[in-house]
N, C-alpha and C. Protein backbone atom coordinates (compact mmCIF):
# COMPACT_ATOMS: atom_id res chain seq x y z
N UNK A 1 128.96 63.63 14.02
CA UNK A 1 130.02 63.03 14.84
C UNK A 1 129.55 62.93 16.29
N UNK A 2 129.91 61.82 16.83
CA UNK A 2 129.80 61.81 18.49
C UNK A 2 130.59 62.26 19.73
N UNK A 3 129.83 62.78 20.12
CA UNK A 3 130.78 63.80 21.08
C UNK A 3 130.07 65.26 21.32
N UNK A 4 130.01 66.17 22.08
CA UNK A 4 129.77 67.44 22.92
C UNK A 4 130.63 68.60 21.95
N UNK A 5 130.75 69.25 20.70
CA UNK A 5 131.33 69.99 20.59
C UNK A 5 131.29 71.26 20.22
N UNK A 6 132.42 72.14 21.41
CA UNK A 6 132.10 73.55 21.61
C UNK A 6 133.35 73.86 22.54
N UNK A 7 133.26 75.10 22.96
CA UNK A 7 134.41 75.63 23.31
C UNK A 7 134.97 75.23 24.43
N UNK A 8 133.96 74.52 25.19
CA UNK A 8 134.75 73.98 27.01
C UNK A 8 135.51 72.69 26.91
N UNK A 9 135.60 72.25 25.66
CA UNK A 9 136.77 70.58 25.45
C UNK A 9 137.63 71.30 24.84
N UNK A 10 138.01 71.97 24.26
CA UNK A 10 138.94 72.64 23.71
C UNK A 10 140.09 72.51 24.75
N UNK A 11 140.69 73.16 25.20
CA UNK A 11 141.40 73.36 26.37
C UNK A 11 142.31 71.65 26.75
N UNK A 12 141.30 71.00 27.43
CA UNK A 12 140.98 69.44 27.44
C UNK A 12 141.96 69.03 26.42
N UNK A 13 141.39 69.05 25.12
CA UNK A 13 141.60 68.54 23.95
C UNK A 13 143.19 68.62 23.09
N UNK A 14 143.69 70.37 23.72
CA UNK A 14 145.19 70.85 23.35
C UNK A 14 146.43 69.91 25.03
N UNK A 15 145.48 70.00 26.07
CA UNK A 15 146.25 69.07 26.71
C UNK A 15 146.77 67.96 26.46
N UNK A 16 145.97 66.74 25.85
CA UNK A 16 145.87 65.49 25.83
C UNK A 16 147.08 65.69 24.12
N UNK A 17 146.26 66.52 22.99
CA UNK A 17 147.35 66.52 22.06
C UNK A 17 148.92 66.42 22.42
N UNK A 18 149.41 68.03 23.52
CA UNK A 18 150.37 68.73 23.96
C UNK A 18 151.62 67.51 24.72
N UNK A 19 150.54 66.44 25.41
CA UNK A 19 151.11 65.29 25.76
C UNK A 19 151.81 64.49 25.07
N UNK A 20 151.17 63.85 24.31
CA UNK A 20 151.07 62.90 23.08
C UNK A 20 152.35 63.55 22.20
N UNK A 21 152.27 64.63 21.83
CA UNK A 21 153.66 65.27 21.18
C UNK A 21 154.98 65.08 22.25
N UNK A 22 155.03 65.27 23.56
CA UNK A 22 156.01 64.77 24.51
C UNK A 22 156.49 63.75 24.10
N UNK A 23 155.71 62.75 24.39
CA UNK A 23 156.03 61.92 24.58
C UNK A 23 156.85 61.29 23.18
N UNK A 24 155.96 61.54 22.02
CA UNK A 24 156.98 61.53 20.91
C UNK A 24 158.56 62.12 20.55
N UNK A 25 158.40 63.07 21.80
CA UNK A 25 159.81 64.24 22.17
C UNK A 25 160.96 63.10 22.38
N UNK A 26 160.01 62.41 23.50
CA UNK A 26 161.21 61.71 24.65
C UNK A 26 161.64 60.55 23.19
N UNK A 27 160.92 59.99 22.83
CA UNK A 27 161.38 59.02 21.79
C UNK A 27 162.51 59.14 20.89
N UNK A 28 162.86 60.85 20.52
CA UNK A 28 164.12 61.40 20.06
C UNK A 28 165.08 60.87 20.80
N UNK A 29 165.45 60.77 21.67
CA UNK A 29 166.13 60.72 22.85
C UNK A 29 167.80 61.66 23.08
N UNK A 30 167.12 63.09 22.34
CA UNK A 30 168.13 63.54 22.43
C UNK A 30 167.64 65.01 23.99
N UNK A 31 168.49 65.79 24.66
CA UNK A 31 168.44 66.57 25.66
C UNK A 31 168.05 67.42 25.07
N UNK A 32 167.91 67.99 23.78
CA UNK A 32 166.31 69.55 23.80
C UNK A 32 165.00 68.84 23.40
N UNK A 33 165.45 67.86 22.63
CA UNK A 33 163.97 67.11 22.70
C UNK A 33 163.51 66.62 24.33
N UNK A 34 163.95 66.36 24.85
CA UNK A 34 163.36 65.94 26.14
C UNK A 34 163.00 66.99 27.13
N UNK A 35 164.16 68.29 26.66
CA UNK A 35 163.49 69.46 27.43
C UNK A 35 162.17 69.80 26.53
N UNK A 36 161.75 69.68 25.46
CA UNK A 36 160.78 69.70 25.18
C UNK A 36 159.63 69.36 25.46
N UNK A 37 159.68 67.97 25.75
CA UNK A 37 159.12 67.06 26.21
C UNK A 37 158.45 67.32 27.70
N UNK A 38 159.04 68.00 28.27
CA UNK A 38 159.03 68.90 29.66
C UNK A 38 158.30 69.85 29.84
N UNK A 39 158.98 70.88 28.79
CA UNK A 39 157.54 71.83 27.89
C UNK A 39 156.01 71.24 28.02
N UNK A 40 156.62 70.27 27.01
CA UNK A 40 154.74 69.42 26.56
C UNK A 40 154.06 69.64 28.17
N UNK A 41 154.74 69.20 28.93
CA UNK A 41 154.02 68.14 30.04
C UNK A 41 153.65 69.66 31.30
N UNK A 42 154.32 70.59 31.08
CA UNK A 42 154.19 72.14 31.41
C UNK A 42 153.04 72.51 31.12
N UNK A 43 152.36 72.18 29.49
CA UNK A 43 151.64 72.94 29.11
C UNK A 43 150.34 72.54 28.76
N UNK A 44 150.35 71.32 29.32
CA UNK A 44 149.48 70.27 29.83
C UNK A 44 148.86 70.92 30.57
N UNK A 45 149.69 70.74 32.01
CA UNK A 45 149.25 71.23 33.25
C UNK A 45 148.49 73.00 33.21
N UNK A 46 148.95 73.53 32.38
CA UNK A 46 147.96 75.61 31.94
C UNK A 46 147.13 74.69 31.74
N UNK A 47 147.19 74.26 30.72
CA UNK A 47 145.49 73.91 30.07
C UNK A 47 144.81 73.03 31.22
N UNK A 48 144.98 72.40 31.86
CA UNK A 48 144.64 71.72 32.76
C UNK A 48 143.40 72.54 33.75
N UNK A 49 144.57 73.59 34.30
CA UNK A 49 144.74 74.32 35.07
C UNK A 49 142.87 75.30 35.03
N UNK A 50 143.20 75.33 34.03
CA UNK A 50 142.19 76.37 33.23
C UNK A 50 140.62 75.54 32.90
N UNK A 51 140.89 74.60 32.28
CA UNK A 51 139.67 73.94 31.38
C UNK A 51 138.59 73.73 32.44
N UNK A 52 138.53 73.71 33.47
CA UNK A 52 137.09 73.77 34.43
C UNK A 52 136.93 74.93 34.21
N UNK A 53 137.75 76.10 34.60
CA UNK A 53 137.07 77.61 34.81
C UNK A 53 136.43 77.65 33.32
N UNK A 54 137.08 76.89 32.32
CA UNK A 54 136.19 77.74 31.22
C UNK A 54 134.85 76.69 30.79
N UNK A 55 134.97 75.41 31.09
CA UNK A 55 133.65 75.01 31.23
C UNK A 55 132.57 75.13 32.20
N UNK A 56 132.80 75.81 33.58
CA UNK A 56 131.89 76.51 34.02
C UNK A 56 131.01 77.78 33.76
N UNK A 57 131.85 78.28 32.84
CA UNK A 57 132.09 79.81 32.38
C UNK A 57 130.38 79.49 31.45
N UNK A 58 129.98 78.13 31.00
CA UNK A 58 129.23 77.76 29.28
C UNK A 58 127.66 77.55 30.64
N UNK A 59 126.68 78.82 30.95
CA UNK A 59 126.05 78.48 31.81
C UNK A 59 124.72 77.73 31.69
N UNK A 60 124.47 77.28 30.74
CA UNK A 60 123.66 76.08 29.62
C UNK A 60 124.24 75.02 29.74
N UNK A 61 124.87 74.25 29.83
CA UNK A 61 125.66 73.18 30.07
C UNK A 61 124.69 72.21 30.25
N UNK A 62 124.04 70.74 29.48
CA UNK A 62 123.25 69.72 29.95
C UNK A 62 123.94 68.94 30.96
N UNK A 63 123.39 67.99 31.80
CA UNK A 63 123.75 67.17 32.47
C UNK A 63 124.97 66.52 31.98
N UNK A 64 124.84 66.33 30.40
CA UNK A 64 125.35 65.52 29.75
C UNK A 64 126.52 65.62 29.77
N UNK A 65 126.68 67.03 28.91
CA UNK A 65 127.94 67.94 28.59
C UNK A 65 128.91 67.76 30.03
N UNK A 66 128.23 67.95 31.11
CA UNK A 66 128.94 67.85 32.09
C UNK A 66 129.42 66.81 32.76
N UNK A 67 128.95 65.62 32.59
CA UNK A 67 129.62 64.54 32.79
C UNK A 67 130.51 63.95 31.75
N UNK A 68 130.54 64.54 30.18
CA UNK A 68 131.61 64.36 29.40
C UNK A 68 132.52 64.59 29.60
N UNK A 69 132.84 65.96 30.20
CA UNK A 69 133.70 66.89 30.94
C UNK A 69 134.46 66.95 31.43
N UNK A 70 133.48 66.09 32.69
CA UNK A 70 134.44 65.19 33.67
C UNK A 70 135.21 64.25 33.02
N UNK A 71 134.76 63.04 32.19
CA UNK A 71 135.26 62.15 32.04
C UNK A 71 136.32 62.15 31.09
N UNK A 72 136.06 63.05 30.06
CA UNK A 72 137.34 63.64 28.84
C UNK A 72 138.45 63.96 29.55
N UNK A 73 138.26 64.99 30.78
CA UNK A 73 139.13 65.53 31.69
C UNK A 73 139.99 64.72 32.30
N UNK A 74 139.53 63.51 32.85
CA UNK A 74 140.03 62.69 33.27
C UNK A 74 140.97 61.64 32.59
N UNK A 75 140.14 61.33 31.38
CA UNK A 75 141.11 60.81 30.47
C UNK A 75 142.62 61.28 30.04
N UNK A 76 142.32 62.51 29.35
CA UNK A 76 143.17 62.96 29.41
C UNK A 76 144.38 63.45 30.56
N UNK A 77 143.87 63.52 31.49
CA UNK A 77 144.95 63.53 32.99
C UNK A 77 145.85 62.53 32.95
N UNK A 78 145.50 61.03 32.67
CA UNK A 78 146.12 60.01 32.99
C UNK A 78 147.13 59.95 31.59
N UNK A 79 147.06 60.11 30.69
CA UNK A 79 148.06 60.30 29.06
C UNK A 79 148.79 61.59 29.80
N UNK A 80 148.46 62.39 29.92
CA UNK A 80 149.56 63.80 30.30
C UNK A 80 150.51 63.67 31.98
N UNK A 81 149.96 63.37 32.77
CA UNK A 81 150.20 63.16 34.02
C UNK A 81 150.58 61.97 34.23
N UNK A 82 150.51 60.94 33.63
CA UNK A 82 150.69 59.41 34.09
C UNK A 82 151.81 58.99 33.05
N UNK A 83 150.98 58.79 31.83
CA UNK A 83 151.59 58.08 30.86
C UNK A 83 152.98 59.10 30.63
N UNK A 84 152.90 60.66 30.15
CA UNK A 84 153.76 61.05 30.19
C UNK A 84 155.37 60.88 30.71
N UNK A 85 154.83 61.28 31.93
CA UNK A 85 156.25 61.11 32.79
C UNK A 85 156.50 59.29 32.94
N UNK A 86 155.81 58.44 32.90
CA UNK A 86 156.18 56.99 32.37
C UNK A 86 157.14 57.10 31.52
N UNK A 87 157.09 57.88 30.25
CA UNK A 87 157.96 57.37 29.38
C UNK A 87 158.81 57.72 29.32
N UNK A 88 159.16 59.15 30.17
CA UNK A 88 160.42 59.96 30.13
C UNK A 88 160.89 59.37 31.05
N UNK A 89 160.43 58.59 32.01
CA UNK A 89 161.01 57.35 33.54
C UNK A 89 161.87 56.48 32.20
N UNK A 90 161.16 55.76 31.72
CA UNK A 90 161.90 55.35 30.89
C UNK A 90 163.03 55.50 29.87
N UNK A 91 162.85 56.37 29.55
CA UNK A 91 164.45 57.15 28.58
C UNK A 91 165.22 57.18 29.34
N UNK A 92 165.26 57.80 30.73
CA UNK A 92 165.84 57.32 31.69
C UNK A 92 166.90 56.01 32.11
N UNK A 93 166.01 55.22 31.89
CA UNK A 93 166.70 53.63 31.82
C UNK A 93 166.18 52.90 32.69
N UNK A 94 164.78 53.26 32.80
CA UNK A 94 163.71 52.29 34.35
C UNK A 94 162.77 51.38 33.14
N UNK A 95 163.82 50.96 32.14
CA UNK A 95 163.11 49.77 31.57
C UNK A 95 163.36 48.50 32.00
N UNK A 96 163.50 48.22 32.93
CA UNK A 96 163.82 46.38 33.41
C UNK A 96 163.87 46.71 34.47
N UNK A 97 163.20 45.39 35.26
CA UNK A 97 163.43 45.52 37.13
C UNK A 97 162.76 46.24 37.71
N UNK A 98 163.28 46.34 38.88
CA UNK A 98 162.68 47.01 39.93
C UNK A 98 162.35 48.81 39.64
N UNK A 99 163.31 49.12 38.54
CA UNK A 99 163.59 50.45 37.79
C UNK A 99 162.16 50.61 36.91
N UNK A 100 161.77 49.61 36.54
CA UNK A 100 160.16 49.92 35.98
C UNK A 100 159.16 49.91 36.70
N UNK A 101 159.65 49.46 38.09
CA UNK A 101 158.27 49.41 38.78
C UNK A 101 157.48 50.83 38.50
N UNK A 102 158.60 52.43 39.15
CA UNK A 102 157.98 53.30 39.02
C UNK A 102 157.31 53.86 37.82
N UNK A 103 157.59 53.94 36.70
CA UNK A 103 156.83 54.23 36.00
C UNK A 103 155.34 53.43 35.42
N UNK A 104 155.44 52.13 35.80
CA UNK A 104 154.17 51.73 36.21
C UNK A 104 153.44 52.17 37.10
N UNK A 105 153.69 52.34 37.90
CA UNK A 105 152.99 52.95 39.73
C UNK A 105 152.50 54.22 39.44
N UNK A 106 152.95 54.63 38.37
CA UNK A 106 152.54 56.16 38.43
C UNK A 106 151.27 56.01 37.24
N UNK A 107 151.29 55.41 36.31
CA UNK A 107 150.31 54.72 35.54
C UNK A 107 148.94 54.82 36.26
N UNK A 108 149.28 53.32 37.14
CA UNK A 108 148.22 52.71 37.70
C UNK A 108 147.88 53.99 38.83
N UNK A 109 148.68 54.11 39.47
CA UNK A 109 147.68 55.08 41.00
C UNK A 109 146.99 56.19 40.53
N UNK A 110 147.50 57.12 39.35
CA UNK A 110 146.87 58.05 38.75
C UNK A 110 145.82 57.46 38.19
N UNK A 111 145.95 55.90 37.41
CA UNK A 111 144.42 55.58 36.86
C UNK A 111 143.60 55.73 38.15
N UNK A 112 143.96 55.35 39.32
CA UNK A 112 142.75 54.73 40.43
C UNK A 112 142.55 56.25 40.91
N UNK A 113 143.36 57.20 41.05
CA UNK A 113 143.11 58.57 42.02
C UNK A 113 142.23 59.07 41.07
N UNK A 114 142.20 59.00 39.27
CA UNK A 114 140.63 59.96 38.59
C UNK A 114 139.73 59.28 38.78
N UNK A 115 139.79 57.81 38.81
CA UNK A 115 138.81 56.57 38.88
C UNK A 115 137.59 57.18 39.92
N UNK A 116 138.42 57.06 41.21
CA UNK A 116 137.83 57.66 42.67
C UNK A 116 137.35 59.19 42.75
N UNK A 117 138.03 60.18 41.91
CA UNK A 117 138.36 61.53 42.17
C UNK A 117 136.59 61.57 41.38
N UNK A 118 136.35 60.94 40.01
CA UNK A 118 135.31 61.22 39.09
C UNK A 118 134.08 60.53 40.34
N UNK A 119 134.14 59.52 40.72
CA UNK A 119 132.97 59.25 41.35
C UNK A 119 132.57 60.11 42.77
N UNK A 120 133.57 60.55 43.36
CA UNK A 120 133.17 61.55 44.52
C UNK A 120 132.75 62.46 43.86
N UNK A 121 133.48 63.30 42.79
CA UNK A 121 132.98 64.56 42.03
C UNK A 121 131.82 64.36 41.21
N UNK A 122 131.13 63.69 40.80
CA UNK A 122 129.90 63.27 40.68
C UNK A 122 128.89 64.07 41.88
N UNK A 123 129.38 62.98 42.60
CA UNK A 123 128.65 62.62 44.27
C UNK A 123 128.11 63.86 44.97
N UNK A 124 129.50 64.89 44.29
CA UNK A 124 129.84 65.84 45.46
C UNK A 124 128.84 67.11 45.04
N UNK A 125 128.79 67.01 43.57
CA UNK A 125 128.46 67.82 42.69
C UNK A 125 126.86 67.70 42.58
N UNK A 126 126.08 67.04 42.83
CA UNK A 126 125.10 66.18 43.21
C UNK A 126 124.20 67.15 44.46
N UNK A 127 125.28 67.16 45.48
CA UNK A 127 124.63 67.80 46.72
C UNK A 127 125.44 69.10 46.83
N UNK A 128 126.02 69.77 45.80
CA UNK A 128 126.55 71.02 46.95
C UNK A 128 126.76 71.65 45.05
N UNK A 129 126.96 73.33 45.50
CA UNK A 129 127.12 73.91 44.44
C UNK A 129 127.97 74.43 44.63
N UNK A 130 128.56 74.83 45.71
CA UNK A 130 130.41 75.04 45.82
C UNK A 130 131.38 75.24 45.38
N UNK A 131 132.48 75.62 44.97
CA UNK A 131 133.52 75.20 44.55
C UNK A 131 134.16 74.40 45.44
N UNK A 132 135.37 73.79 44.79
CA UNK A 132 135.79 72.27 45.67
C UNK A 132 136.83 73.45 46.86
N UNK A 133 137.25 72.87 48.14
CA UNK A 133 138.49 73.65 48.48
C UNK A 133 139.59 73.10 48.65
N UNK A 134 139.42 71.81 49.02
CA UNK A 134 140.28 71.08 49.03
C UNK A 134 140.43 69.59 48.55
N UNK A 135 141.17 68.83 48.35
CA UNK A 135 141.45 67.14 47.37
C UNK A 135 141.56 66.30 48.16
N UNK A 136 141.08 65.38 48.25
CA UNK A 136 141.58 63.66 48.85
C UNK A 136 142.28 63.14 47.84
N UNK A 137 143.84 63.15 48.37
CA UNK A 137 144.49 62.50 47.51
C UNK A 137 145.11 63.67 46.85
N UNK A 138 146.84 63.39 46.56
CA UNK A 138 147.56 64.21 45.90
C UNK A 138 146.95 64.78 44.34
N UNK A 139 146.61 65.74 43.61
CA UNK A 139 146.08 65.71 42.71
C UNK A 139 147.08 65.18 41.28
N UNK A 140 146.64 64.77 40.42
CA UNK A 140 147.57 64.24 39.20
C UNK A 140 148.28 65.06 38.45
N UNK A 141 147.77 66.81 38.90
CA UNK A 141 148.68 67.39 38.03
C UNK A 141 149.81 67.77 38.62
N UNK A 142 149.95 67.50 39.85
CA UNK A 142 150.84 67.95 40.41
C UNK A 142 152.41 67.39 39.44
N UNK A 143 152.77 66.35 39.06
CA UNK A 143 153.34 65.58 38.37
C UNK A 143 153.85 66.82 37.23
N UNK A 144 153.02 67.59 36.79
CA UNK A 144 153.33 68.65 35.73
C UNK A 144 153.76 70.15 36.55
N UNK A 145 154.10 70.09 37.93
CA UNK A 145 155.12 70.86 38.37
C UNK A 145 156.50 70.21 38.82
N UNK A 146 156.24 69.47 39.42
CA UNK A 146 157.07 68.49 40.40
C UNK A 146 158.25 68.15 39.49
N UNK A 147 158.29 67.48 38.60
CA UNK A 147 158.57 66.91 37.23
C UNK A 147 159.79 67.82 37.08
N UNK A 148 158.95 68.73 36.44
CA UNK A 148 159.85 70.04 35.26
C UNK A 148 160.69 70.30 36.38
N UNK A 149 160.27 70.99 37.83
CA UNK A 149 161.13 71.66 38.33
C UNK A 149 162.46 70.89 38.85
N UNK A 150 162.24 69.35 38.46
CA UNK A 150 163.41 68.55 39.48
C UNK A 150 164.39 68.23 37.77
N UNK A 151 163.55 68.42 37.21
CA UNK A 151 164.34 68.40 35.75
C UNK A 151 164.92 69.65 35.89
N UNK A 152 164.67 70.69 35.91
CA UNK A 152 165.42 72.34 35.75
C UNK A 152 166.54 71.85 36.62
N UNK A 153 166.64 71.38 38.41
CA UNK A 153 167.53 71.36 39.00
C UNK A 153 168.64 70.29 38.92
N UNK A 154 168.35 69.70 37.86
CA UNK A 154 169.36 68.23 37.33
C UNK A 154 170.78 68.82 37.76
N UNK A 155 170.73 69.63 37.50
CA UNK A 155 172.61 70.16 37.22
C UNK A 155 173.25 70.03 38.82
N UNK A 156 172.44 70.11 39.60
CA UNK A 156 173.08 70.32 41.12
C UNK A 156 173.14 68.69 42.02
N UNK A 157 172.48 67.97 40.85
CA UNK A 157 172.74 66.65 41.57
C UNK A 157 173.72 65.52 40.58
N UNK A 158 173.98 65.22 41.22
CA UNK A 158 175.13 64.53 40.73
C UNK A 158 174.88 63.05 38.90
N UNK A 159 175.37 63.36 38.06
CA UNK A 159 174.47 62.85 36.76
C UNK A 159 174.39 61.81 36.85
N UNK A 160 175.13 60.98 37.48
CA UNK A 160 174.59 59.36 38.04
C UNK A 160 173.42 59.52 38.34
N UNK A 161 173.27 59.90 39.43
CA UNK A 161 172.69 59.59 41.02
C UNK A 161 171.29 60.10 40.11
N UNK A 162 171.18 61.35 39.01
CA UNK A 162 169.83 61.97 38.76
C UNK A 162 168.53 60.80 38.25
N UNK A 163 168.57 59.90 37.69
CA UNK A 163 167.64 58.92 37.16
C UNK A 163 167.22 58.63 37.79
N UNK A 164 167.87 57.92 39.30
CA UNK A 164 167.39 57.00 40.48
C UNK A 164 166.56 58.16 41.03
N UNK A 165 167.27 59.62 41.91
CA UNK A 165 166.25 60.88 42.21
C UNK A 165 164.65 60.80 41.37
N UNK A 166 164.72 60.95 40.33
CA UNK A 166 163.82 61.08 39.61
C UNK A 166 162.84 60.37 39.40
N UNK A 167 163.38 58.73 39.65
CA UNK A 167 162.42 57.47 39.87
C UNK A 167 161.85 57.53 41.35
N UNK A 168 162.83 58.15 42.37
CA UNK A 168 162.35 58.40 43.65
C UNK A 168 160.98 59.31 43.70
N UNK A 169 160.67 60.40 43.03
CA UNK A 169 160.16 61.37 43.23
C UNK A 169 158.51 60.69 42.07
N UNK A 170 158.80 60.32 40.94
CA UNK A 170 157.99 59.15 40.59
C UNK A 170 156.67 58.84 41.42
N UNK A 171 158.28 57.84 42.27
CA UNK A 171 157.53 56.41 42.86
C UNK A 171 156.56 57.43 44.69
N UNK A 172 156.87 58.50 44.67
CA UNK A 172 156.60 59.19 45.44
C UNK A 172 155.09 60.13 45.27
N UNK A 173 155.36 60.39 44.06
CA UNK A 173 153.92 60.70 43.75
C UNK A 173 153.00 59.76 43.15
N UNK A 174 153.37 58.59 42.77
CA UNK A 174 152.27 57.67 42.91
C UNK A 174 151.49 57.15 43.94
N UNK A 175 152.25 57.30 45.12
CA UNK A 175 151.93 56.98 46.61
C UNK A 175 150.87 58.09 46.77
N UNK A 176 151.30 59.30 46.83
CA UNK A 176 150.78 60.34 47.01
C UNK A 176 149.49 60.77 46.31
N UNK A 177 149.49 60.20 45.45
CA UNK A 177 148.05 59.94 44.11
C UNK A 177 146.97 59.07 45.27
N UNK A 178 147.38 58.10 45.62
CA UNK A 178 146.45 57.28 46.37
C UNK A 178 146.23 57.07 47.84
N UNK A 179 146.77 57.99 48.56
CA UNK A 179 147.20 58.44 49.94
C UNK A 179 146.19 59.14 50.58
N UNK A 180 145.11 58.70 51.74
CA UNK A 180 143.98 59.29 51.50
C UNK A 180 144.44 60.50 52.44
N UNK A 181 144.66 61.63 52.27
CA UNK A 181 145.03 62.52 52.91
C UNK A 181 144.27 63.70 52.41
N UNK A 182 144.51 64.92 52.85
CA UNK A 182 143.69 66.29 52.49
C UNK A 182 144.76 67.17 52.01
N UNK A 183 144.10 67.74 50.85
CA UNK A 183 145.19 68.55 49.91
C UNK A 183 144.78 69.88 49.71
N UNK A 184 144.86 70.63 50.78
CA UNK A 184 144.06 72.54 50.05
C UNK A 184 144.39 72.52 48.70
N UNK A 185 142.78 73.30 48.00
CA UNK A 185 143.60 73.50 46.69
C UNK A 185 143.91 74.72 46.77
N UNK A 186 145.45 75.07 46.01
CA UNK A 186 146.17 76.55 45.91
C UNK A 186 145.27 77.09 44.84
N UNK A 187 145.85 78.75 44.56
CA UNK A 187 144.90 79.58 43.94
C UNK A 187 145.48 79.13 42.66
N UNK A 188 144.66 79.12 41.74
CA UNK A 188 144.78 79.10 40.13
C UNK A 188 145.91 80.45 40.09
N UNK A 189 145.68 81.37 40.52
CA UNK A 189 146.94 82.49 39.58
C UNK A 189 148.07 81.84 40.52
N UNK A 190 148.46 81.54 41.59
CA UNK A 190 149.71 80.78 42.17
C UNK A 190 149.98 79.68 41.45
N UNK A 191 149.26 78.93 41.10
CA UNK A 191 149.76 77.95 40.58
C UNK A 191 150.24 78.38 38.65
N UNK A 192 149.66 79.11 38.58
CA UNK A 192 149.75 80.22 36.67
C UNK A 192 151.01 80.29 37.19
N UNK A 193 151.42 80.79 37.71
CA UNK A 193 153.02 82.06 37.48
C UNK A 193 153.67 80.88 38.14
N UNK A 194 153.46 80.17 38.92
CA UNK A 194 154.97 78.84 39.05
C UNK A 194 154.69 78.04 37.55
N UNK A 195 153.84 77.69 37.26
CA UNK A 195 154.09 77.41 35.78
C UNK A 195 154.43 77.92 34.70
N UNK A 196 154.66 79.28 34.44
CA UNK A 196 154.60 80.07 33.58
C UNK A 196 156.36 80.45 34.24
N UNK A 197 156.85 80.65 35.44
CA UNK A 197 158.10 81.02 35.39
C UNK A 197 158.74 79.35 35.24
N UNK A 198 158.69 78.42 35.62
CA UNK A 198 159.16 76.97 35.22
C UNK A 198 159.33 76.95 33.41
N UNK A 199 158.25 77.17 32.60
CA UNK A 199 158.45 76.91 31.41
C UNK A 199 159.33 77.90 30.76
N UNK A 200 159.44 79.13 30.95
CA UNK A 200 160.34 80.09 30.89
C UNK A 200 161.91 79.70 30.94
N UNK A 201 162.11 78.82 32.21
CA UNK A 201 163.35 78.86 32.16
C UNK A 201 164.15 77.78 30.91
N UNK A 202 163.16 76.58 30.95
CA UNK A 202 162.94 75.36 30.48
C UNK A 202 163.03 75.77 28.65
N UNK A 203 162.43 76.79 28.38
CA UNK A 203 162.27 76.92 27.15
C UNK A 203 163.95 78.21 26.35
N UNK A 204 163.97 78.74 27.68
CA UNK A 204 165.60 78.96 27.32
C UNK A 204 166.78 78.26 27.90
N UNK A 205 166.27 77.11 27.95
CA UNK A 205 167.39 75.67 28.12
C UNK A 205 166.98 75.72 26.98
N UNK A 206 166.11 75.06 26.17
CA UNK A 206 165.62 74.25 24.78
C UNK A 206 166.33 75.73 23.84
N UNK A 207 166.39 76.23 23.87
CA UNK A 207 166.95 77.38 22.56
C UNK A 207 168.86 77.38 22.80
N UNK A 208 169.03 77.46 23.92
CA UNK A 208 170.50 77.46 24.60
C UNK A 208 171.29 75.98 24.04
N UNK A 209 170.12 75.40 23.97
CA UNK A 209 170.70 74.20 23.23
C UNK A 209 170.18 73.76 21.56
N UNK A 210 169.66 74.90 20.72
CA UNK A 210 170.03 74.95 19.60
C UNK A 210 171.19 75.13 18.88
């Protein structure tokens, strides 16, 4: 078979699945399936989170392996981070008009922010042995905090008004995807435990509503 396989796509590989099941969530279109769906896109972002530290971890790694890496990585970002929250924009009701723009926008700018993100990280990787410290450009997973937590706080905004919020915040991080600005990156265990207490709450919504 074609392809790199061993334990550093793994990770990668339960993301891009973890998505793909979301999104089949949102298609239910019922409220624990979609908190589910929320889940998915939660648990995206761990694996996400993680899958460099553990393909650095493989200290044999060919050239090769490592530009697969990248590029699997990336792929998969744009299905979990992009496409994802697209479709739950949509269950929503941002299918016609100006209401679809955002879930397109978030599509496309996330395609162009790995597009750009893979060729600097190439580049970067090339001349320096470093770890990165900081991002040009909002990173794509951010979308897999941002998301869940404005979903957890639905209840305090008014149930009209929440779709349009939500397309706001969208159409906000698509901007922010392609915004050439500087982004410290936070510590991996800070970013663990806001994800890990987010899915927590999220996953006793989804049982509360069995």
């Amino acid at each position: 078979m074609i392809g790199f396989w061993n334990y550093t796509v793994i990770l990668t590989y339960i993301s891009l699945l973890s998505a793909v099941f979301g999104i089949t969530q949102v298609f239910e279109g019922t409220e624990r399936s979609l908190s589910i769906a929320f889940l998915c896109l939660l648990l995206s972002g761990i694996c996400d989170l993680f899958d460099g530290k553990v393909a650095r971890h493989k200290k044999d790694r060919t050239d090769q392996e490592k530009v697969f890496g990248i590029q699997i990585d990336s792929l998969a970002d744009l299905v979990c981070f992009g496409v994802l929250p697209a479709v739950i924009g949509y269950q929503y009701g941002f299918n016609y008009g100006l209401g679809l723009v955002s879930a397109l926008l978030i599509v496309l700018c996330g395609l162009i922010r790995l597009g750009y993100f893979n060729v600097m990280e190439e580049e970067r990787q090339r001349t320096s042995a470093e770890n990165r410290k900081e991002y040009q450009g909002l990173p794509i997973t951010t979308s897999a905090i941002v998301l869940p937590l404005l979903f957890m706080g639905r209840h305090n905004i008014p149930k009209a008004a929440f779709p349009y919020v939500f397309q706001f915040f969208m159409l906000a991080l698509a901007v922010l995807f392609v915004l050439n600005i500087r982004v410290k990156k936070i510590s991996a265990k800070s970013i663990f435990i806001m994800f890990t207490i987010t899915a927590l709450i999220i996953f006793g919504l989804v049982k509360l509503r069995q």
